[in-house]
Protein backbone atom coordinates (compact mmCIF):
# COMPACT_ATOMS: atom_id res chain seq x y z
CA UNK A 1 -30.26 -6.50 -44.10
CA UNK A 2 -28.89 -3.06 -43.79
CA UNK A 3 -31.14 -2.87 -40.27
CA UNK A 4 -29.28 -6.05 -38.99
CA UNK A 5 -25.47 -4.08 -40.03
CA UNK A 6 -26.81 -1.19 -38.13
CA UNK A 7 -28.07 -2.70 -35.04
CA UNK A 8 -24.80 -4.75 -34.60
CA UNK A 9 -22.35 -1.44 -35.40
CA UNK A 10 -24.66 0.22 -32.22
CA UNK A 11 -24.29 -2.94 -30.35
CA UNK A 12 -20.75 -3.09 -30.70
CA UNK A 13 -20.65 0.72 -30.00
CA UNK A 14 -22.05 0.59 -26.84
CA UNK A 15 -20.20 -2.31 -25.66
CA UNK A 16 -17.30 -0.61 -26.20
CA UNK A 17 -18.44 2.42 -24.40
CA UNK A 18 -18.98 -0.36 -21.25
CA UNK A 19 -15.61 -1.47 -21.87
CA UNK A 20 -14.20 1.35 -21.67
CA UNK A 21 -16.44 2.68 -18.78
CA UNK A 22 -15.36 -0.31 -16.60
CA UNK A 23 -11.23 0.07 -17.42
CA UNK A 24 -12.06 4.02 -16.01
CA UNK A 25 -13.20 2.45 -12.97
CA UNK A 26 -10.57 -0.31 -12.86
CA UNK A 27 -7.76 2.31 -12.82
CA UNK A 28 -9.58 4.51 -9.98
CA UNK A 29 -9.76 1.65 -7.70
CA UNK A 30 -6.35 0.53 -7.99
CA UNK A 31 -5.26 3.60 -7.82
CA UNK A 32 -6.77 4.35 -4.15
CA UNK A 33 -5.59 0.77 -3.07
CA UNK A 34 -2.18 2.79 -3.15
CA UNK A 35 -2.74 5.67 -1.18
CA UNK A 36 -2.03 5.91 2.55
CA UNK A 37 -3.68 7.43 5.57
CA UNK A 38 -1.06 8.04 7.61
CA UNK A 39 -2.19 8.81 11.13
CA UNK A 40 -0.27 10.58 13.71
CA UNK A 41 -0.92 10.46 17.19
CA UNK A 42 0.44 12.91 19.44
CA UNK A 43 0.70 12.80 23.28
CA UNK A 44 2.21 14.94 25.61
CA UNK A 45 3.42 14.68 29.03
CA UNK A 46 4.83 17.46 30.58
CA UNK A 47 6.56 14.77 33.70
CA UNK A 48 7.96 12.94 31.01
CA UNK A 49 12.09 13.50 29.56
CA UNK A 50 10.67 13.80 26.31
CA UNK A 51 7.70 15.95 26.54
CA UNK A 52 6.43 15.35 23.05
CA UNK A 53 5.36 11.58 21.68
CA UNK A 54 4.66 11.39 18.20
CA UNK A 55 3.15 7.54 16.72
CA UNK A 56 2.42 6.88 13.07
CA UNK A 57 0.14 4.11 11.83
CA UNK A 58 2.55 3.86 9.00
CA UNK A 59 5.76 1.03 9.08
CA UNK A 60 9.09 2.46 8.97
CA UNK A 61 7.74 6.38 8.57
CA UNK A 62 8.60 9.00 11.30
CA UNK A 63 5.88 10.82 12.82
CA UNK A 64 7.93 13.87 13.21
CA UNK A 65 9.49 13.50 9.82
CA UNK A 66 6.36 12.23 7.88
CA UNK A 67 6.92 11.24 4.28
CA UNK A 68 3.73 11.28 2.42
CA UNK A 69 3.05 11.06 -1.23
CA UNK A 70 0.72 12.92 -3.39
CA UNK A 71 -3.26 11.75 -2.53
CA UNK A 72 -2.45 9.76 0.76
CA UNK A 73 -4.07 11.21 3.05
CA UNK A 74 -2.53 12.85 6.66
CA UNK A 75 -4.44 12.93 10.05
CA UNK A 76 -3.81 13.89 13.59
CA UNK A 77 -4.99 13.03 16.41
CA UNK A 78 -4.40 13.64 20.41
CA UNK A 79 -6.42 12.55 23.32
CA UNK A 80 -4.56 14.98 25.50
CA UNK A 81 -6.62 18.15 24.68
CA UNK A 82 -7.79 20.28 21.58
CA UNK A 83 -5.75 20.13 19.26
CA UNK A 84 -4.43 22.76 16.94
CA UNK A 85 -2.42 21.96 13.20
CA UNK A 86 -1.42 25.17 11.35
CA UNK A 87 1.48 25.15 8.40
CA UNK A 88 4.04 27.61 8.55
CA UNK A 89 3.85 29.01 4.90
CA UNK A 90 2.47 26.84 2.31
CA UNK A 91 0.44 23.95 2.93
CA UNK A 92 0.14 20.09 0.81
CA UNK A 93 -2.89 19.26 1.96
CA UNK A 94 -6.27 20.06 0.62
CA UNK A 95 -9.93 19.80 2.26
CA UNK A 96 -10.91 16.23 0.71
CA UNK A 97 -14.75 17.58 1.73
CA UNK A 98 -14.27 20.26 -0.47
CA UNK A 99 -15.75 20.38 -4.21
CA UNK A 100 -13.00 22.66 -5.13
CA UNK A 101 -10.02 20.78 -3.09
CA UNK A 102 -9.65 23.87 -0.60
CA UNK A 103 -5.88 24.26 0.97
CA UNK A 104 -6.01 23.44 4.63
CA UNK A 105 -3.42 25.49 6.46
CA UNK A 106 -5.19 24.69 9.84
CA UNK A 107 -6.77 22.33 11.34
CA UNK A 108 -8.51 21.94 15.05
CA UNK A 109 -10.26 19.34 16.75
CA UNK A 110 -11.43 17.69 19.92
CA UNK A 111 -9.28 15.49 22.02
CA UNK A 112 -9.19 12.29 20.06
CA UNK A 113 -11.04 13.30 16.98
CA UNK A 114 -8.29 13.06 13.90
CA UNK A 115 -8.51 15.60 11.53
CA UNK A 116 -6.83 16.66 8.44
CA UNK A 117 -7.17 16.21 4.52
CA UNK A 118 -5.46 14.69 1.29
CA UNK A 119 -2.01 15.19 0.08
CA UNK A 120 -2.63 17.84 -2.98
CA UNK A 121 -1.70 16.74 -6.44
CA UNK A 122 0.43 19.93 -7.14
CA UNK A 123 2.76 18.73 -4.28
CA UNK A 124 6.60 17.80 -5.80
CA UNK A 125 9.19 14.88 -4.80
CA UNK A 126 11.63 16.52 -2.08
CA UNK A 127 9.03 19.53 -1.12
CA UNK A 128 8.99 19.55 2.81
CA UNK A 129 6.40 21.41 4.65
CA UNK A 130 6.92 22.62 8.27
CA UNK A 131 3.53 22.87 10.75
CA UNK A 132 3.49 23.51 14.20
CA UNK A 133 1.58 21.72 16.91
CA UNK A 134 -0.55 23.43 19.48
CA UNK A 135 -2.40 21.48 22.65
CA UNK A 136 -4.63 23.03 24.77
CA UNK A 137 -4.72 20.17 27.50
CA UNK A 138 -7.67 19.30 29.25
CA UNK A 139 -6.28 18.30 32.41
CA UNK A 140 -4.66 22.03 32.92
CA UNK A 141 -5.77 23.94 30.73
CA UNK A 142 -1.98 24.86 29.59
CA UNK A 143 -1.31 25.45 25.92
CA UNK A 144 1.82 23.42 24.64
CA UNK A 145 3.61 23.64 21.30
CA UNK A 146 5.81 22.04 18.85
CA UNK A 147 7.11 21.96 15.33
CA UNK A 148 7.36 18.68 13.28
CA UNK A 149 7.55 18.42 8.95
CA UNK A 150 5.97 17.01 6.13
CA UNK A 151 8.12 15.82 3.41
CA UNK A 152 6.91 14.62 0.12
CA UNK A 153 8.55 11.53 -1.61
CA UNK A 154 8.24 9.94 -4.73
């Protein structure tokens, strides 16, 4: 008898432990369902009025103004030439690659490859983060530059 109290005390243990095992998971899925990516697109045409074109994948954000909260994650892209993302003093974003969550405070890549990385967790409401915009362009050769922000909401 004292077996049969046993076995159903590690029986109920363990289910538990699954229980408890499957509400972890539970809570990490819904919480990813809430992050962004927020993709910004850049273009540049040096004909054009306005020389700069910045798009955002993202309803009622502005790609020159992007508000981003903590873990969405932030890309760029530009099929103009190689592009070049760089903060100007601190960065939010971290290497999502990274075991240790590296800072990114630059990024380059290949015309129309995104790059970029997550929005760090030590990141507050009402923090804004300037970055400039480099573009070497492939049809000239010319280097171009600009300066939009990152601004972290709630």
């Amino acid at each position: 008898m004292n077996t049969s109290i046993l076995l159903r005390r590690v029986v109920l243990l363990l289910s538990s432990l699954v229980l408890l095992g499957l509400s972890a998971c539970t809570t990490g899925t819904a919480h990813n369902e809430r992050s962004k990516t927020h993709t910004i697109t850049i273009k540049y045409n040096a004909a054009a009025e306005e020389k700069w074109d910045y798009q955002i994948n993202t309803p009622g954000n502005d790609a020159k103004k992007t508000k981003v909260k903590s873990k969405d994650t932030v890309l760029w892209e530009c099929a103009d030439g190689t592009l070049t993302v760089f903060f100007k003093g601190p960065t939010p974003l971290v290497d999502s690659n990274s075991w240790f969550g590296e800072k990114l405070s630059y990024m380059k890549t290949d015309a129309g490859v995104p790059a970029g990385g997550k929005v760090s967790t030590k990141v507050k409401p009402g923090d804004e983060f300037r970055y400039g915009v480099s573009v070497v362009l492939t049809a000239t050769g010319e280097t171009v530059d600009d300066d939009p922000r990152i601004i972290i909401e709630h």
